[in-house]
Protein backbone atom coordinates (compact mmCIF):
# COMPACT_ATOMS: atom_id res chain seq x y z
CA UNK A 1 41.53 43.70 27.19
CA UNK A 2 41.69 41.81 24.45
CA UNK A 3 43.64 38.62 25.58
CA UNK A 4 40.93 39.01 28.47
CA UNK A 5 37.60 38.56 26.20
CA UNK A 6 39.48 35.77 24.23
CA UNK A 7 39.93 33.78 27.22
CA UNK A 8 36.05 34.51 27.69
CA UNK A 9 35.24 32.73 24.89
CA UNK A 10 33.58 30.15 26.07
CA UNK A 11 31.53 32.10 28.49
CA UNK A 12 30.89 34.67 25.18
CA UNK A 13 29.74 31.85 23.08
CA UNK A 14 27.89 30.37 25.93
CA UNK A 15 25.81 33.92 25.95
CA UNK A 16 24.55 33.77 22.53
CA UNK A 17 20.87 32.88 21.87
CA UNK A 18 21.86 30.48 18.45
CA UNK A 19 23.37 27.13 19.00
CA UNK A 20 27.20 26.67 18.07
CA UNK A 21 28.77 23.60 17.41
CA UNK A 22 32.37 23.05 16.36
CA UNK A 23 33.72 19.47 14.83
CA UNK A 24 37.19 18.78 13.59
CA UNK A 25 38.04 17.48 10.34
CA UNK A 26 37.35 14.32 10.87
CA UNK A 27 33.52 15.03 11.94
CA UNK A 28 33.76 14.84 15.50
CA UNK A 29 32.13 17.57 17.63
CA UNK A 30 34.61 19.14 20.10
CA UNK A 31 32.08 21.56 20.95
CA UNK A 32 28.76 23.18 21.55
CA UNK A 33 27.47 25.84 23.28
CA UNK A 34 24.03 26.13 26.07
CA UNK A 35 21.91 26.83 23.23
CA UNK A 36 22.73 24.18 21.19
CA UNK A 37 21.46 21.87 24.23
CA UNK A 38 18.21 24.24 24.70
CA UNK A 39 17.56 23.51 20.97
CA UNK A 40 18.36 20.42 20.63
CA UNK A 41 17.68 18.79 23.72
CA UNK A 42 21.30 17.11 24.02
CA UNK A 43 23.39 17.60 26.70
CA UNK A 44 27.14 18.56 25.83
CA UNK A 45 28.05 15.07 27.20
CA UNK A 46 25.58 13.47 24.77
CA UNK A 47 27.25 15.28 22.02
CA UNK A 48 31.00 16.08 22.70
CA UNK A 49 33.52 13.28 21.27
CA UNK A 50 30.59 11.90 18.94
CA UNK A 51 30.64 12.23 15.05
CA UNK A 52 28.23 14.46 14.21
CA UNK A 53 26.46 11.94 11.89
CA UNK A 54 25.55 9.87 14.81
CA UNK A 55 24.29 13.32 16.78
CA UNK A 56 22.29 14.45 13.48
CA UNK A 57 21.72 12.30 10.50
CA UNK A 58 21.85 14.30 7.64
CA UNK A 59 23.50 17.46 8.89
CA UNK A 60 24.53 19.94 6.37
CA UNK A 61 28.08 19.75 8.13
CA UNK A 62 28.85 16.36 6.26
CA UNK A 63 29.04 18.57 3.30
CA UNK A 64 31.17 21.76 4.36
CA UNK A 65 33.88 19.10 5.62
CA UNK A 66 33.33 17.40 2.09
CA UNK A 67 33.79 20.04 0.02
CA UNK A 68 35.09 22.82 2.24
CA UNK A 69 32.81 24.98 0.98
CA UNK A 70 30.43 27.08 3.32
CA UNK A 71 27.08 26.66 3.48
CA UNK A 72 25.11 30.14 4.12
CA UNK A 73 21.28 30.12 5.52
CA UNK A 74 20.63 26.14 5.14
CA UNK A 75 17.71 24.72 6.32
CA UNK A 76 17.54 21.78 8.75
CA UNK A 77 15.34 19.69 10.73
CA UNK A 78 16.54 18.88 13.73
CA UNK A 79 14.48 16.83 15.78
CA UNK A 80 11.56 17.95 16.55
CA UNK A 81 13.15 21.70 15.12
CA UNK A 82 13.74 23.55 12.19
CA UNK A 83 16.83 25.58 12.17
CA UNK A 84 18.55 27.66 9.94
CA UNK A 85 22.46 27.29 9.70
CA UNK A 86 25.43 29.32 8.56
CA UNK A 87 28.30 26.66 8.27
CA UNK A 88 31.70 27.57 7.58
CA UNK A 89 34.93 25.61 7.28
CA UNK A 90 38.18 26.31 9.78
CA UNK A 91 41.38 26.47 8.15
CA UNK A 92 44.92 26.70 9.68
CA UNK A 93 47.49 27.33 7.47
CA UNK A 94 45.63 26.66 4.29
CA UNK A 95 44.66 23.10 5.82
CA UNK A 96 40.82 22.97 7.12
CA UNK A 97 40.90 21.69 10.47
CA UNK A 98 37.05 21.61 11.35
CA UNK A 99 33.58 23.44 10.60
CA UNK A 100 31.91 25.67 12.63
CA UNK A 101 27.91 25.88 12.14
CA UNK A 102 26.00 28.62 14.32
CA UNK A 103 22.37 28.10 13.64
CA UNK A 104 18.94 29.82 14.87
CA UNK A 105 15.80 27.47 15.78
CA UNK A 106 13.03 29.24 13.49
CA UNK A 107 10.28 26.99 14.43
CA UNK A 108 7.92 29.32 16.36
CA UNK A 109 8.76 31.67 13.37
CA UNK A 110 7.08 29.45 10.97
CA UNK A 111 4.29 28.32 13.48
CA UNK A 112 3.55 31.98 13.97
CA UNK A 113 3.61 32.79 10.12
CA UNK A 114 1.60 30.19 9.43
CA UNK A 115 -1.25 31.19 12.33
CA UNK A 116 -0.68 34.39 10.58
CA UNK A 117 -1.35 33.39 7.05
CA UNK A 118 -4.40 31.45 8.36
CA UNK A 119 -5.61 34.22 10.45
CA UNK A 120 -5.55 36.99 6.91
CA UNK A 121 -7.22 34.05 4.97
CA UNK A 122 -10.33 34.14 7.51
CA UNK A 123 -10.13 37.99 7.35
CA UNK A 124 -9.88 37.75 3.48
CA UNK A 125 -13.09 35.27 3.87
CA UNK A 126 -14.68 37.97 6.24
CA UNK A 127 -14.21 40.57 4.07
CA UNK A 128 -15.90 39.14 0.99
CA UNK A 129 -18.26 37.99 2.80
CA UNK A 130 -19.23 41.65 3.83
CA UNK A 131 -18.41 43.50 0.28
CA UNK A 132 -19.63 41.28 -2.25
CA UNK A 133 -21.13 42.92 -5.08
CA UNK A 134 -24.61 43.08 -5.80
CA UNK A 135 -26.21 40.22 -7.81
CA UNK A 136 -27.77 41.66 -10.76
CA UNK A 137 -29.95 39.88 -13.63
CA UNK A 138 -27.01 39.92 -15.98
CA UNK A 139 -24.60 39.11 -13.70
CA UNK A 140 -23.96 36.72 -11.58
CA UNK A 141 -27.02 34.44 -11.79
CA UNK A 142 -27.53 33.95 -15.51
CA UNK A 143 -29.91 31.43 -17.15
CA UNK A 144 -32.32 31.54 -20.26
CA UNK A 145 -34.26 28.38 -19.39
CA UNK A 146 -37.59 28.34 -17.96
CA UNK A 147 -36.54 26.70 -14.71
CA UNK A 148 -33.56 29.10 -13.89
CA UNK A 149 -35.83 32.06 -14.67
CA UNK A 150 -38.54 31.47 -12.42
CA UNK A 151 -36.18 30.36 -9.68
CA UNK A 152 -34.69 34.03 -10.00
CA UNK A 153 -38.46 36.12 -10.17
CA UNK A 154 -39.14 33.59 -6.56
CA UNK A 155 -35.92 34.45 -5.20
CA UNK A 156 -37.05 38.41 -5.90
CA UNK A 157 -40.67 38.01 -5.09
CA UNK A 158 -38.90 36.37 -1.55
CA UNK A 159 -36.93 39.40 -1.45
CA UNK A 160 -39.69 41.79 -0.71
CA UNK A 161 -40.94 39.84 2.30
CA UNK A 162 -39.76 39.89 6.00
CA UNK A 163 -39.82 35.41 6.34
CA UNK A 164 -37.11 32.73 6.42
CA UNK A 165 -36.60 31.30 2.87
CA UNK A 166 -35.62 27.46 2.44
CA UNK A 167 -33.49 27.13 -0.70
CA UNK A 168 -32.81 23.54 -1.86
CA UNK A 169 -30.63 22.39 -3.81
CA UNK A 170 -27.40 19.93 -4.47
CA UNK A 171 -24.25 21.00 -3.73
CA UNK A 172 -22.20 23.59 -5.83
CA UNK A 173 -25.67 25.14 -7.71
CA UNK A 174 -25.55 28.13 -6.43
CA UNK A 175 -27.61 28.09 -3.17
CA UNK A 176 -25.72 30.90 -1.25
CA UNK A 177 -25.80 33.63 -4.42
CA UNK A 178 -29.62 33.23 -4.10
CA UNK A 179 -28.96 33.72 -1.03
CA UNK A 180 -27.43 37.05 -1.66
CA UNK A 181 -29.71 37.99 -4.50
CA UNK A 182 -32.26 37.93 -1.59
CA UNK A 183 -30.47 39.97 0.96
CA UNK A 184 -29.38 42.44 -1.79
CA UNK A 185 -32.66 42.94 -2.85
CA UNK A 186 -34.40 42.96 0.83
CA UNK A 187 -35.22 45.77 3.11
CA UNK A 188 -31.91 44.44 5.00
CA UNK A 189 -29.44 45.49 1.75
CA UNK A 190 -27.54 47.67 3.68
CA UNK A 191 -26.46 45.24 6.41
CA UNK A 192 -23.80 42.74 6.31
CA UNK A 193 -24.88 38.78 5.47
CA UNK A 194 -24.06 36.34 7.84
CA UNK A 195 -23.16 33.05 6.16
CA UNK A 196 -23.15 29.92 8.50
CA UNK A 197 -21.74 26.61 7.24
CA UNK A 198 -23.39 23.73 8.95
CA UNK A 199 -21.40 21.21 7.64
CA UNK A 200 -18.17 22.74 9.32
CA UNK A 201 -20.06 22.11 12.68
CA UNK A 202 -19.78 18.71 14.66
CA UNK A 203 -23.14 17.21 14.68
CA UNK A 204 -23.29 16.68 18.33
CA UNK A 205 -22.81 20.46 19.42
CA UNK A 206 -24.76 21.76 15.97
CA UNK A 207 -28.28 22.70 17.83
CA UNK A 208 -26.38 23.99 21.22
CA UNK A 209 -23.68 25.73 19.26
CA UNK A 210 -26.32 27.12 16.80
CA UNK A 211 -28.94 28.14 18.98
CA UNK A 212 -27.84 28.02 22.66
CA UNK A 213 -29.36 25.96 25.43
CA UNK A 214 -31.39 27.06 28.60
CA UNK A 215 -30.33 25.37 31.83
CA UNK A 216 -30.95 21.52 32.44
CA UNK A 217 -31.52 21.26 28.99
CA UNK A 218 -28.78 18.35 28.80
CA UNK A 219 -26.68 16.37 31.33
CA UNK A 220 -23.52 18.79 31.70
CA UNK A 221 -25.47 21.46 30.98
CA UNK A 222 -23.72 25.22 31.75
CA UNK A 223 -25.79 26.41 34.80
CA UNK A 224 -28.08 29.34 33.70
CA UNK A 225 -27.49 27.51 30.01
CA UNK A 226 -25.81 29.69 27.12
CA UNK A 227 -26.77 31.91 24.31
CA UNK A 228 -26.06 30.55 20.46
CA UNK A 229 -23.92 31.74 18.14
CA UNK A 230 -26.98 32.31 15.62
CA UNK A 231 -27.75 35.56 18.26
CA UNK A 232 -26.38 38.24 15.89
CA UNK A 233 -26.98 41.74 16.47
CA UNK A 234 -30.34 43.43 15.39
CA UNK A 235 -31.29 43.77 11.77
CA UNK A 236 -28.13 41.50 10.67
CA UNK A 237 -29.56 38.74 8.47
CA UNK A 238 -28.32 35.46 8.34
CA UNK A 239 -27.93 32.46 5.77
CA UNK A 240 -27.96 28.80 6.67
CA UNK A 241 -26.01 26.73 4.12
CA UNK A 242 -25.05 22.88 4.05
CA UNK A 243 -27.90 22.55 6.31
CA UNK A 244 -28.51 19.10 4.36
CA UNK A 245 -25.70 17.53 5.78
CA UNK A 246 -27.24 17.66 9.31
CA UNK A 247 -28.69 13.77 10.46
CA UNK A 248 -32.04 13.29 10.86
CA UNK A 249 -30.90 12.57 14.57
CA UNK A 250 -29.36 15.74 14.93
CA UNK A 251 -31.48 18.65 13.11
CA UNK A 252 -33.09 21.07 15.57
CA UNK A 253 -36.59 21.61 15.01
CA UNK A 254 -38.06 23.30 12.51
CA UNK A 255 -38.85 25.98 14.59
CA UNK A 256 -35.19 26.17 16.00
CA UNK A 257 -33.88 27.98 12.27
CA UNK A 258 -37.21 29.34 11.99
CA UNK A 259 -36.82 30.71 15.11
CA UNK A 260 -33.79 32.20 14.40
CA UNK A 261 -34.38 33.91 11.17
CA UNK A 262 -37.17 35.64 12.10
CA UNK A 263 -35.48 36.92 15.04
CA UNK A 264 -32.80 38.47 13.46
CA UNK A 265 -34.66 41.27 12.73
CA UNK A 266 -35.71 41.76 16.25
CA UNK A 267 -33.05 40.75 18.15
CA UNK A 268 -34.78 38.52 20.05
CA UNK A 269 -33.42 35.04 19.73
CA UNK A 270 -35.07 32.51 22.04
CA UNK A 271 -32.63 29.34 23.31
CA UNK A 272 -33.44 25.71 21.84
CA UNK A 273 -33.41 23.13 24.77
């Protein structure tokens, strides 16, 4: 049985999902296996009686046959691939007659780690976004001067109202945790704020994507049009930021945001268009 599987050994090798390639020790590849050529893209005549510098500049197998040393859990770019090696010198008699790499393409590993790690940042985002702490007088707004004081008793008096606020302001003062101070002090504490950054939306699609369209509103227009993304569900309040950055050419009415906020207590958002 065992004479049998070792003259399987191609068709063994030839079975395994990572790639195998075998050069002698003078660099030239005497072999690979079918997933080498799935990773790759080479074809064993491609490969097979070339040195392996000329198949892959740079491969880590220029060093085993160097030092004749092995090379344990290297990574390599190959192509359009990144694979992870295990590289080990052959010897015969104490005299190293080739290297032997066997290496596993982790590319959709890392393309799926990193859709992962993007994926917990926007739930990280999300989640902040629902459970921030309430904004208190001596905490996170805090300001002695006459300007910052009466900004904070508006922002309160606003607060005790049912109407869309407009908060102006440049960039980086602060325009979203009035926003909060607001919603934490409304009738609507005890819902979730919505935070929408207009600047993060192409200027084209900004009203349709915003607040929806109603059929033939535009050429190419979805028949029986579409509801916006500004429809939230009932009693969920909403805040507008970056709205600044919109072009004159492109801002919705006044009445589109208008529009909106109010209706996000009543949950009934009317379509722009």
């Amino acid at each position: 049985m065992e004479n049998f599987i070792i003259q399987l050994a191609p068709q063994v090798l030839d079975s395994l999902h990572d790639g195998v390639v075998a050069v002698d020790d003078a660099g030239i590849v005497v072999y690979v296996n079918q997933a080498n050529t799935r990773i790759t893209g080479l074809t064993r005549e491609q490969v097979i009686g070339r040195h392996v510098r000329h198949v892959v500049p740079g491969s880590h197998i220029l060093d085993v046959l160097e030092t004749g040393r092995p090379l344990i859990g290297v990574q390599t770019r190959v192509f359009d691939h990144v694979v992870v090696s295990n590289i080990v010198p052959v010897y015969d008699q104490g005299r190293m007659v080739g290297v032997v790499s066997v290496f596993r393409d982790i590319t959709e590993i890392l393309s799926l780690s990193r859709a992962l790690a993007e994926a917990r940042n926007t739930i990280d985002l999300l989640r902040s976004n629902l459970t921030a702490p309430s904004l208190t007088e001596d905490g996170v707004i805090i300001g002695n001067s006459p300007v910052a004081q009466r900004t904070y008793l508006t922002a309160r008096k606003a607060a005790t109202v049912d109407s869309p606020v407009l908060i102006e302001g440049e960039s980086g003062t602060g325009k979203e945790v009035v926003a909060r101070l607001i919603h934490n002090h409304s009738a609507r504490r005890e819902q979730p704020l919505i935070a929408v950054n207009c600047a993060a939306i192409p200027a084209s699609l900004l009203e349709s994507e915003l607040f929806g369209y109603e059929e033939g509103a535009f050429t190419g227009s979805r028949k029986g049009g579409a509801r916006g993304c500004s429809n939230w569900p009932t009693g969920v309040p909403s805040s507008w930021t970056r709205s600044a950055t919109w072009s004159w050419g492109c801002r919705p009415s006044c009445s589109g945001p208008c529009r909106a906020a109010r209706s996000a207590g009543s949950g009934a958002l009317r379509s722009a268009g």
